[in-house]
N, C-alpha and C. Protein backbone atom coordinates (compact mmCIF):
# COMPACT_ATOMS: atom_id res chain seq x y z
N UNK A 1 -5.44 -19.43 -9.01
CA UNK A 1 -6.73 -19.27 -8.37
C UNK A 1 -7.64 -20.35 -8.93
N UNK A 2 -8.60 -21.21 -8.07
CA UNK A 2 -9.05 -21.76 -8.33
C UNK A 2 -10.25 -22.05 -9.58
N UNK A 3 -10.93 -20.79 -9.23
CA UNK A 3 -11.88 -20.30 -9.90
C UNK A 3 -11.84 -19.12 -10.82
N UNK A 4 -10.94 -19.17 -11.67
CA UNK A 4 -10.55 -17.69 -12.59
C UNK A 4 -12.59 -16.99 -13.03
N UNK A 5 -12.52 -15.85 -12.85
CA UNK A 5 -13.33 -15.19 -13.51
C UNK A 5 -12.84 -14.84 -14.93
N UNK A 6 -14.17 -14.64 -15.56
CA UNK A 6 -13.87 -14.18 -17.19
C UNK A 6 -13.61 -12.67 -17.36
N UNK A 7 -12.99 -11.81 -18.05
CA UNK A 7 -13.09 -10.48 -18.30
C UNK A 7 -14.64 -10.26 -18.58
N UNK A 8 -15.14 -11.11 -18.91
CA UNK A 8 -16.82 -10.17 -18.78
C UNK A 8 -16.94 -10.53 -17.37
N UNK A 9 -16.63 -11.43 -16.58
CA UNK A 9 -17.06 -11.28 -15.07
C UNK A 9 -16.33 -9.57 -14.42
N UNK A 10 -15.20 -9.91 -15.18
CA UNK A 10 -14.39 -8.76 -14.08
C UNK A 10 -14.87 -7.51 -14.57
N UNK A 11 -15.33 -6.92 -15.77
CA UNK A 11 -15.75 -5.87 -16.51
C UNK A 11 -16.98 -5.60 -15.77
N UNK A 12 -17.67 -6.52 -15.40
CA UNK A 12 -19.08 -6.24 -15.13
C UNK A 12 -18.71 -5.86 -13.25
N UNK A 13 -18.20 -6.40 -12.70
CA UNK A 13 -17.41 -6.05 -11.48
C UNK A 13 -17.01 -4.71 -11.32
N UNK A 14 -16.22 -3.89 -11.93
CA UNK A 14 -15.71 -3.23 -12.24
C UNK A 14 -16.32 -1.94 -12.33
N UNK A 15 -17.32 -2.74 -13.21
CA UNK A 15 -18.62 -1.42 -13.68
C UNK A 15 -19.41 -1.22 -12.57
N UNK A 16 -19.42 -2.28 -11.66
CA UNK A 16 -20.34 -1.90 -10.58
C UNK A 16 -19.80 -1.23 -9.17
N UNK A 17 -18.35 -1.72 -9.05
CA UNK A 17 -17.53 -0.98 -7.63
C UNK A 17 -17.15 0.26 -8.20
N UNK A 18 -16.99 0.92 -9.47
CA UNK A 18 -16.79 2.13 -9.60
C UNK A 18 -18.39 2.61 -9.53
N UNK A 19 -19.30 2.34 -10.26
CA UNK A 19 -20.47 2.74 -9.81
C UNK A 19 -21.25 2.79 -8.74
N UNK A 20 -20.49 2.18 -7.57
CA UNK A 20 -20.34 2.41 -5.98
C UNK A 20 -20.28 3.18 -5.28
N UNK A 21 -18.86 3.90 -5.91
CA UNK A 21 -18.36 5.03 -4.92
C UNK A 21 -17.72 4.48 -3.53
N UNK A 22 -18.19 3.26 -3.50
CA UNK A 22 -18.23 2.71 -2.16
C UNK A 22 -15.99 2.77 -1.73
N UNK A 23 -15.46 2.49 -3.06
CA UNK A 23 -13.91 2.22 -2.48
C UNK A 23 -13.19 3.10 -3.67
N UNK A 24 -13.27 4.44 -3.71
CA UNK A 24 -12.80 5.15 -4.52
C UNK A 24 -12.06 5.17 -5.47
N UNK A 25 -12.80 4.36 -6.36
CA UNK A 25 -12.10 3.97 -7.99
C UNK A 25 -12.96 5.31 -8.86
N UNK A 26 -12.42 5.80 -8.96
CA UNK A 26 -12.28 7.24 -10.38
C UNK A 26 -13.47 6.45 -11.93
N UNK A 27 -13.11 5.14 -11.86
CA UNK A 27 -13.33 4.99 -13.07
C UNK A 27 -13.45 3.50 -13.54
N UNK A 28 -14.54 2.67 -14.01
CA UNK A 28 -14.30 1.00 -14.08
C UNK A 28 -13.18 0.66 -14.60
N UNK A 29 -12.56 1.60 -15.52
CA UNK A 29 -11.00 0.90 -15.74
C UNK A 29 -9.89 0.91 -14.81
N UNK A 30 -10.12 1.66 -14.00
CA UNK A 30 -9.16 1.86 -12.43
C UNK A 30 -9.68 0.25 -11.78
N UNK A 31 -10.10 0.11 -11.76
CA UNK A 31 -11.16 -0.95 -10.96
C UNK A 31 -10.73 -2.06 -11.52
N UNK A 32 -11.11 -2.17 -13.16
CA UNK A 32 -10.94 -3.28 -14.00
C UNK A 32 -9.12 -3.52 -14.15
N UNK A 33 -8.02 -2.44 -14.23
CA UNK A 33 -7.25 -2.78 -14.47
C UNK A 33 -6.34 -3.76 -12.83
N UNK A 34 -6.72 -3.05 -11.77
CA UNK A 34 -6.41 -3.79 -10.51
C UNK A 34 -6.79 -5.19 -10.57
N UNK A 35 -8.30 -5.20 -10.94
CA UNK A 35 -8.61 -7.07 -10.75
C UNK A 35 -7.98 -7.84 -10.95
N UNK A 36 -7.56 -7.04 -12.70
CA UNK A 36 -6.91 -8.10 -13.45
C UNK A 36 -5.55 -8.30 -12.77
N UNK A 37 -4.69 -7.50 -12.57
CA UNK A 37 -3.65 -7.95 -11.81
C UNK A 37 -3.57 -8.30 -10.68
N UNK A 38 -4.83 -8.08 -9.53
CA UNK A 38 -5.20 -9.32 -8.83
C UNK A 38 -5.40 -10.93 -8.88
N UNK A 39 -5.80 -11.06 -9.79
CA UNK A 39 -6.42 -12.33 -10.65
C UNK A 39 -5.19 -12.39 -11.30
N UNK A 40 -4.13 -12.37 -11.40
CA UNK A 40 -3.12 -12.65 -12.37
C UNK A 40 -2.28 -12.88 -10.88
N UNK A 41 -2.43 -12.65 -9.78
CA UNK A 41 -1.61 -12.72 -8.71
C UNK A 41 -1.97 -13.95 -7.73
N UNK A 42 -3.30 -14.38 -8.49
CA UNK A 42 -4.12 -15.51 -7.29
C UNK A 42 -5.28 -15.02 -6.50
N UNK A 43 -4.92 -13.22 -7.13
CA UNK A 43 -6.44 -13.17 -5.49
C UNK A 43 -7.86 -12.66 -6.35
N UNK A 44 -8.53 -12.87 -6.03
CA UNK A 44 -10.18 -12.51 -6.64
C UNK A 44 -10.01 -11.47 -6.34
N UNK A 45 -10.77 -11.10 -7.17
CA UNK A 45 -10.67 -9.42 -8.15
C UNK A 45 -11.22 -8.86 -6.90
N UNK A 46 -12.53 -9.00 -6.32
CA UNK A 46 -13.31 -8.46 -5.37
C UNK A 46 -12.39 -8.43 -4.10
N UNK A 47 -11.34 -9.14 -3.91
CA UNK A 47 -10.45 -9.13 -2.74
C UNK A 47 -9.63 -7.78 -3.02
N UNK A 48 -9.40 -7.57 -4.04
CA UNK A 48 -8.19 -6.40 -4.32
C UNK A 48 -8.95 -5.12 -3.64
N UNK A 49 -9.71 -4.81 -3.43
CA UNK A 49 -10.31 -3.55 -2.61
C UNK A 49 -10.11 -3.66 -1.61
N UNK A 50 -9.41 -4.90 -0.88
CA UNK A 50 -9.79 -4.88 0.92
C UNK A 50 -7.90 -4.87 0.70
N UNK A 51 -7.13 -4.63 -0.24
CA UNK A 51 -6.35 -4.54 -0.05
C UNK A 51 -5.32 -3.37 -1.20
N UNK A 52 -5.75 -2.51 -1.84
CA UNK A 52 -5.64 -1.88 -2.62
C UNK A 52 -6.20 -0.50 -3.14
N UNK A 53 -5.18 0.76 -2.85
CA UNK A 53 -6.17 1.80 -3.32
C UNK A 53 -5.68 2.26 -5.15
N UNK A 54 -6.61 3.38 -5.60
CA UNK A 54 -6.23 3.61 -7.10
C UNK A 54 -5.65 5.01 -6.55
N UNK A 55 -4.60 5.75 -6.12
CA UNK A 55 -4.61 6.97 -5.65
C UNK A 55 -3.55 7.99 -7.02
N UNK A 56 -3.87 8.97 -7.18
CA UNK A 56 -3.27 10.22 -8.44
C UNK A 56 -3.10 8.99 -9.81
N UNK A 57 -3.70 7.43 -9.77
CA UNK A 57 -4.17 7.11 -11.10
C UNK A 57 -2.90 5.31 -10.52
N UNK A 58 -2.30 5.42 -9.62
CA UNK A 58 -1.52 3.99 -9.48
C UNK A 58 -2.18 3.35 -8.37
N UNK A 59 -1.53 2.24 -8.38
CA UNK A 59 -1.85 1.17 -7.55
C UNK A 59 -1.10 1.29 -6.35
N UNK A 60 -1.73 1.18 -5.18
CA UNK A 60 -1.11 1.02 -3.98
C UNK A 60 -1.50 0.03 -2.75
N UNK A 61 -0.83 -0.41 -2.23
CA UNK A 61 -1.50 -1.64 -1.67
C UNK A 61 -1.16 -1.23 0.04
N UNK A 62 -2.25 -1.32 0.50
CA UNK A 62 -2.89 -0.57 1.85
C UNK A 62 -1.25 -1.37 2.67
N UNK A 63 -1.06 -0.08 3.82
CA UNK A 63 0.16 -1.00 4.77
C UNK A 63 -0.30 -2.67 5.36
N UNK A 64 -1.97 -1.63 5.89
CA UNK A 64 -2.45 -3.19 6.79
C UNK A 64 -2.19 -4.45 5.85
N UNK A 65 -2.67 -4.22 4.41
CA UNK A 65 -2.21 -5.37 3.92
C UNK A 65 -0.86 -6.02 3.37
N UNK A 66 0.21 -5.00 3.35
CA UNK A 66 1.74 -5.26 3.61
C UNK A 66 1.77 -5.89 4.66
N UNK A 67 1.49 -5.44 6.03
CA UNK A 67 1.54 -6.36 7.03
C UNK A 67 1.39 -7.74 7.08
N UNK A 68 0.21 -8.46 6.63
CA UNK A 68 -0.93 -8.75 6.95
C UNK A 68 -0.07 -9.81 5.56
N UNK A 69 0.69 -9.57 4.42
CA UNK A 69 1.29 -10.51 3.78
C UNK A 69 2.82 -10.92 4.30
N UNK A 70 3.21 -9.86 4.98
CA UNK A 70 4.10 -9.92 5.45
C UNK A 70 4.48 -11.60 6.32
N UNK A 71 2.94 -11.09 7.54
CA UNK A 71 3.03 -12.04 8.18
C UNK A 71 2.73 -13.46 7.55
N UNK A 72 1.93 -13.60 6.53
CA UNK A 72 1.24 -14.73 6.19
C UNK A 72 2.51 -15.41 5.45
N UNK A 73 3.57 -14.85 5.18
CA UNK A 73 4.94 -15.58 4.93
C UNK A 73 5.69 -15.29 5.79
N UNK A 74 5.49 -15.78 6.95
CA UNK A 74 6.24 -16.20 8.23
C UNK A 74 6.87 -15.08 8.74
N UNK A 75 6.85 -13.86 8.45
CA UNK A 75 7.43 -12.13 9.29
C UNK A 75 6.75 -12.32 10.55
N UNK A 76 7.36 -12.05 11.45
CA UNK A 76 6.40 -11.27 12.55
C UNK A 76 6.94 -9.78 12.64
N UNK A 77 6.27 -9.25 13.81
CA UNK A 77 6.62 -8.05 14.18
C UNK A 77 6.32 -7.34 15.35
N UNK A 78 7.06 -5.99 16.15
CA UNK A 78 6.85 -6.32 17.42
C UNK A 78 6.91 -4.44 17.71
N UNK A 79 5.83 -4.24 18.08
CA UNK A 79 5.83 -2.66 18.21
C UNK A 79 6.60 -1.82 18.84
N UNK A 80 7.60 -1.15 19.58
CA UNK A 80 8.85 -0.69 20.43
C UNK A 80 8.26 0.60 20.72
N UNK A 81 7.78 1.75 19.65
CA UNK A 81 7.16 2.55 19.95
C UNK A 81 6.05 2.87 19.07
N UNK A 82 4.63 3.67 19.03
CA UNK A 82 4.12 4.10 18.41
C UNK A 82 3.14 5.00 19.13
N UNK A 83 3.31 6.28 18.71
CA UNK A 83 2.35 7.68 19.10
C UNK A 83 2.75 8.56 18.12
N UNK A 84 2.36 9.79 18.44
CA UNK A 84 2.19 11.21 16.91
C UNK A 84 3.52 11.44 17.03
N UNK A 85 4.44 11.28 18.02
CA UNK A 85 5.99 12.13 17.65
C UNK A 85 6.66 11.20 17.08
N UNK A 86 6.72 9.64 17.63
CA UNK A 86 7.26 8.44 16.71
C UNK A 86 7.35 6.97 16.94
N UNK A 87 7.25 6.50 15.85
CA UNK A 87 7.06 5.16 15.63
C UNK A 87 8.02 4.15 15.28
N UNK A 88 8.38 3.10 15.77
CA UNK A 88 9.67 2.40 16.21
C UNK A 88 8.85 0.87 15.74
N UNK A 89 9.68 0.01 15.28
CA UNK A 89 8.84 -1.28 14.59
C UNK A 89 9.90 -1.97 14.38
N UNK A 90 9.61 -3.60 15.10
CA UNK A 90 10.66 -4.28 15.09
C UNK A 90 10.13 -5.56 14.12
N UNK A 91 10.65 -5.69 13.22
CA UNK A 91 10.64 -7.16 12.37
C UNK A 91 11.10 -7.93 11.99
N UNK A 92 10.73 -9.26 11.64
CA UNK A 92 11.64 -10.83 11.48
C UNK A 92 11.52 -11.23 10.25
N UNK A 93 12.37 -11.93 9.64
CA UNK A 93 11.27 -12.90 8.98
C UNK A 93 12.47 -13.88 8.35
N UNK A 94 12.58 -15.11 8.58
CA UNK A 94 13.36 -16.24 8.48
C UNK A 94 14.05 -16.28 7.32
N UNK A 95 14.09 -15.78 6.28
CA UNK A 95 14.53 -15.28 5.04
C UNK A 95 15.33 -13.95 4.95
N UNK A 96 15.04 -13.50 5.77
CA UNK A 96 14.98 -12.02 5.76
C UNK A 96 16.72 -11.72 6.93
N UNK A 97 16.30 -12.27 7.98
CA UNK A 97 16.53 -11.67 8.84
C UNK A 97 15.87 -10.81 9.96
N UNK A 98 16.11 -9.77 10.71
CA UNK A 98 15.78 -8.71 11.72
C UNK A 98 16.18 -7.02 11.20
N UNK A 99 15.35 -6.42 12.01
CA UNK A 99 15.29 -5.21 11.49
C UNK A 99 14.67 -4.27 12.35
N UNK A 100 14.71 -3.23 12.72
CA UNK A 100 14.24 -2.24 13.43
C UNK A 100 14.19 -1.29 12.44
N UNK A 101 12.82 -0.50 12.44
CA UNK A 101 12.82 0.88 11.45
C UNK A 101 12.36 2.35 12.48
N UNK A 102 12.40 3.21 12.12
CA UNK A 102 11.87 4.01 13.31
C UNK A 102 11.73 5.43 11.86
N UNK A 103 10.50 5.60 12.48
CA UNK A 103 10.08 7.27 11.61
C UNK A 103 9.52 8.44 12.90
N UNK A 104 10.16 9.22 12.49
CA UNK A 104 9.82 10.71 13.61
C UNK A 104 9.33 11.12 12.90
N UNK A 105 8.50 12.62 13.76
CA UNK A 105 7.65 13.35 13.03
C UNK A 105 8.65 14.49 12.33
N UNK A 106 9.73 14.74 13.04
CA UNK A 106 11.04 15.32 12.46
C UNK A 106 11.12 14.81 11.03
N UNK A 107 11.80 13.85 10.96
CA UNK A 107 12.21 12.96 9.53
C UNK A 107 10.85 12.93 8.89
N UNK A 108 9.75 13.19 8.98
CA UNK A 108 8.68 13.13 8.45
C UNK A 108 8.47 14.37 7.25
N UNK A 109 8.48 15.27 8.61
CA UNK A 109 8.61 16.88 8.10
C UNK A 109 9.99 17.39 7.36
N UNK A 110 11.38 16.59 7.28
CA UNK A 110 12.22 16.76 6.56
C UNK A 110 11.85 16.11 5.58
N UNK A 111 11.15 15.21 5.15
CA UNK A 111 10.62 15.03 3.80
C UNK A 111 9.87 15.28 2.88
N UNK A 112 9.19 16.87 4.08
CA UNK A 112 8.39 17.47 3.34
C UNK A 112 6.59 16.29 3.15
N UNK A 113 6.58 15.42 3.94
CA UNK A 113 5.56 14.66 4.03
C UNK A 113 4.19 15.50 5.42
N UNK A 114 4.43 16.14 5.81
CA UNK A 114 3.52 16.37 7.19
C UNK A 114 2.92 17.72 6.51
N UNK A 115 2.78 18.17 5.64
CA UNK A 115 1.61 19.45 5.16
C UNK A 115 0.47 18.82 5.11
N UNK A 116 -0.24 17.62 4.38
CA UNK A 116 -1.05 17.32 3.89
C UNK A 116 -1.71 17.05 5.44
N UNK A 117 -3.28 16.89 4.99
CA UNK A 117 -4.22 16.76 6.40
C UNK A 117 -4.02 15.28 7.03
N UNK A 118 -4.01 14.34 6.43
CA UNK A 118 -3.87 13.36 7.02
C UNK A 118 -2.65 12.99 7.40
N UNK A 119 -1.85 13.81 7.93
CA UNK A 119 -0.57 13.89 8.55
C UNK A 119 -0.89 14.99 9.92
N UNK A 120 -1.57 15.81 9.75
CA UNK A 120 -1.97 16.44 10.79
C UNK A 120 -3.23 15.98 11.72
N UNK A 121 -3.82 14.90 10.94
CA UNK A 121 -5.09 14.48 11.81
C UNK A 121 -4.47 13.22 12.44
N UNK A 122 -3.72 12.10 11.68
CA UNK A 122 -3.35 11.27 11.93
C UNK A 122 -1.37 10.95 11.76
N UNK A 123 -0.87 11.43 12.88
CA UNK A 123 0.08 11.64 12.77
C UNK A 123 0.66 9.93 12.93
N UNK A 124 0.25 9.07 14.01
CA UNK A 124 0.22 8.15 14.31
C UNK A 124 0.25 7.19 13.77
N UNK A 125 -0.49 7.32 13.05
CA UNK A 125 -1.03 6.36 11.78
C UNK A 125 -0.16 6.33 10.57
N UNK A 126 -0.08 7.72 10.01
CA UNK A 126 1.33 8.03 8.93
C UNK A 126 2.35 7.33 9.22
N UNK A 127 3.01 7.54 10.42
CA UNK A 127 4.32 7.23 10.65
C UNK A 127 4.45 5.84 10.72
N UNK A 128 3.13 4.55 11.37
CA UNK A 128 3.31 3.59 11.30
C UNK A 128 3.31 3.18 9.59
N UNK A 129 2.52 3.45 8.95
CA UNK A 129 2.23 2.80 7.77
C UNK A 129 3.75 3.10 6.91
N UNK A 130 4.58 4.30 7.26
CA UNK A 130 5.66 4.38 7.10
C UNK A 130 6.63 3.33 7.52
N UNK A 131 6.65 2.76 8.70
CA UNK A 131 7.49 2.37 9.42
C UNK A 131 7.55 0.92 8.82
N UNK A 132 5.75 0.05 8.62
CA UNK A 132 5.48 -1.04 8.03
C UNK A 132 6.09 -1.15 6.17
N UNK A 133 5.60 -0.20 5.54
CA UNK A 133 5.82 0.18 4.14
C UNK A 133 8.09 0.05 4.34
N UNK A 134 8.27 0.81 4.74
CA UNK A 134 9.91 0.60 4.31
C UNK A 134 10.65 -0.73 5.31
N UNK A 135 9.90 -0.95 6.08
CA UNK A 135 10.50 -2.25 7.14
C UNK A 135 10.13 -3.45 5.79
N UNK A 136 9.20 -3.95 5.67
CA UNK A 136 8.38 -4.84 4.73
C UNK A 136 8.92 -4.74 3.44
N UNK A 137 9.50 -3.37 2.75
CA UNK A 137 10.28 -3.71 1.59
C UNK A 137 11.63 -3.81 1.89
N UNK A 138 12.37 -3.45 3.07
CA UNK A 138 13.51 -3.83 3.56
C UNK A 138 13.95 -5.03 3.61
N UNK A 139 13.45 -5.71 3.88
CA UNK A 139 13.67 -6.85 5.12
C UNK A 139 12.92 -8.27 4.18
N UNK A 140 11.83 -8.06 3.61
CA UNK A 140 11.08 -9.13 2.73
C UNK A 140 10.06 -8.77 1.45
N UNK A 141 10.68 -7.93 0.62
CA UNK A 141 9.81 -7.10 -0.46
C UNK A 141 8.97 -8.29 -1.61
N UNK A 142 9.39 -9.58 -1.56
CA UNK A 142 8.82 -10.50 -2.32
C UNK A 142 7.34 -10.33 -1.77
N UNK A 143 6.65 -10.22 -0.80
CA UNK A 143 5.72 -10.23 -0.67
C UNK A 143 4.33 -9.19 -1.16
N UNK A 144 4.98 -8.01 -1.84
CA UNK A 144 4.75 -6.48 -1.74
C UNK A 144 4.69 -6.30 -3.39
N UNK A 145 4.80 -7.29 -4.34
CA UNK A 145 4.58 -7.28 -5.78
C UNK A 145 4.74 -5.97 -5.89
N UNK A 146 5.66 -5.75 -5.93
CA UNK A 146 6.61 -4.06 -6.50
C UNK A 146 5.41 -3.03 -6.10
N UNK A 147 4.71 -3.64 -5.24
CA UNK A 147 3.53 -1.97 -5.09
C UNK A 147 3.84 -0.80 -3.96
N UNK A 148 3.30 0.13 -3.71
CA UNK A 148 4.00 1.03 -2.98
C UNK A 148 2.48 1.34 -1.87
N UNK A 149 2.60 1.78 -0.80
CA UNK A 149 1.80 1.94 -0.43
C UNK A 149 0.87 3.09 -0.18
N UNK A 150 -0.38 3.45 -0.01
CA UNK A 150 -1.15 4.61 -0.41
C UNK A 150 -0.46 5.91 0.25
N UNK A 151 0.05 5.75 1.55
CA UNK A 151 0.96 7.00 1.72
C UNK A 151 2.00 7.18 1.11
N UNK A 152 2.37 6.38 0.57
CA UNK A 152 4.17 6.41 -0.52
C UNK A 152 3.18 7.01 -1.64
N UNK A 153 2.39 6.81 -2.51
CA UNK A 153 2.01 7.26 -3.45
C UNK A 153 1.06 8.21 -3.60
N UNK A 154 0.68 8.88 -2.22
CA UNK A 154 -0.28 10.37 -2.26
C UNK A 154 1.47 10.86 -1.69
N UNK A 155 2.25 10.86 -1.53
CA UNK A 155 3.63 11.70 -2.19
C UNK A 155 4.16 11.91 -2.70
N UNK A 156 3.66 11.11 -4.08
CA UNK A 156 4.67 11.70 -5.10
C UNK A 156 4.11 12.74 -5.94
N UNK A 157 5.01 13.03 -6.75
CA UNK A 157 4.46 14.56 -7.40
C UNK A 157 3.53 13.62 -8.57
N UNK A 158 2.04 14.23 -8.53
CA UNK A 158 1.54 14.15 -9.61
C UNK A 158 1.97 13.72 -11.37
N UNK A 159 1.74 12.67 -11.61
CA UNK A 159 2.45 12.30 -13.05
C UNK A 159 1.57 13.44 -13.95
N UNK A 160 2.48 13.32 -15.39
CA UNK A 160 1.67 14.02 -16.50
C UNK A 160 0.73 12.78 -17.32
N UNK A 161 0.07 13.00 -18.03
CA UNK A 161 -0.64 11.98 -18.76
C UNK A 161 0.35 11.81 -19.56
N UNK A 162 0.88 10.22 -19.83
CA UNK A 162 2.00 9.33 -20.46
C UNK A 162 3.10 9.22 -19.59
N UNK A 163 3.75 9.86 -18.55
CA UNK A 163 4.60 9.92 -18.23
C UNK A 163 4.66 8.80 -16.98
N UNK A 164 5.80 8.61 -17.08
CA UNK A 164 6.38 7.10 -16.15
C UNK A 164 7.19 7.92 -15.26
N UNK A 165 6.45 7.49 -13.52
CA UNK A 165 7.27 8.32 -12.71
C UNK A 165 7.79 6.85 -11.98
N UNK A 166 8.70 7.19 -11.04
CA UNK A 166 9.41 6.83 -10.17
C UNK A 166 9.66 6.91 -8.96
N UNK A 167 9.42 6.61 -7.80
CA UNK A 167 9.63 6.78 -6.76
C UNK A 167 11.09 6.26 -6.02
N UNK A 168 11.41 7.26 -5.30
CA UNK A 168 13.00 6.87 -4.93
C UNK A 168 12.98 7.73 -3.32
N UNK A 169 12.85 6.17 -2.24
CA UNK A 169 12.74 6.54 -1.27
C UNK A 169 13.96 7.46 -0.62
N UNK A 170 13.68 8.54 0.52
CA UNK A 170 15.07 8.77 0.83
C UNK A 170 15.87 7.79 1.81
């Protein structure tokens, strides 16, 4: 990055988007610890919110912006289906190869994913960010800096304080 900020830039940052409320950071160290590994990735700290939530205490990086890196290293992608029963997603990417992913609301609910409200308000939406989230680590995961995305990680079971969880898609 061109312009590195200082940890007193990013601290003072930090202190102020959690004192926001505005993008639901818990806490300036939720805030402060993202920047920094924003800023350790190339992107300004203040960018990591338009692409990053803090959700049960990890990092998750929004689908749109899986997409959205996806494409910016040459993926495209091509919609086949998407409504509340299911979502069908076709993707490229010159490295990669091709790929079709498809999530039902069936396979949804066999994963025990469709209790929570934003599975019942936005069924549509779930299933794509599903469809983007495992197509995108399928097919071209270099782009996706080992992060998982905010619906992959409001599913997993709650960590304990110290404990190192794991996620292991089915």
């Amino acid at each position: 990055m061109a312009n590195e900020l200082t940890v007193q830039d990013i601290t003072n940052m930090s202190v102020a988007f959690a004192k926001s409320g505005l993008f639901g950071y818990k806490s300036s160290a939720e805030a402060f610890s993202l920047m920094m590994v924003a800023q350790a990735n190339g992107i300004h700290p203040a960018k990591a919110v338009e692409r990053y939530h803090i959700i049960q205490g990890r990092p998750a990086m929004k689908s749109e912006a899986m997409l959205a890196a996806f494409q910016e290293a040459g993926g495209s992608i091509r919609w086949l289906t998407r409504n509340d029963k299911v979502c069908k997603l076709h993707l490229e990417h010159p490295q990669g190869g091709s790929l079709d992913i498809e999530w039902t609301i069936e396979r949804a609910t066999k994963a025990g994913l469709t209790g929570k409200t934003t599975w019942k308000q936005y069924p549509a939406a779930m299933l794509s960010a599903r469809c983007v989230s495992e197509g995108v680590r399928a097919l071209y995961p270099a782009c996706l800096c080992g992060m998982y995305t905010p619906e992959e990680v409001s599913d997993f079971a709650p960590a304990e304080k110290g404990e190192q969880r794991t996620y292991k898609p089915e």
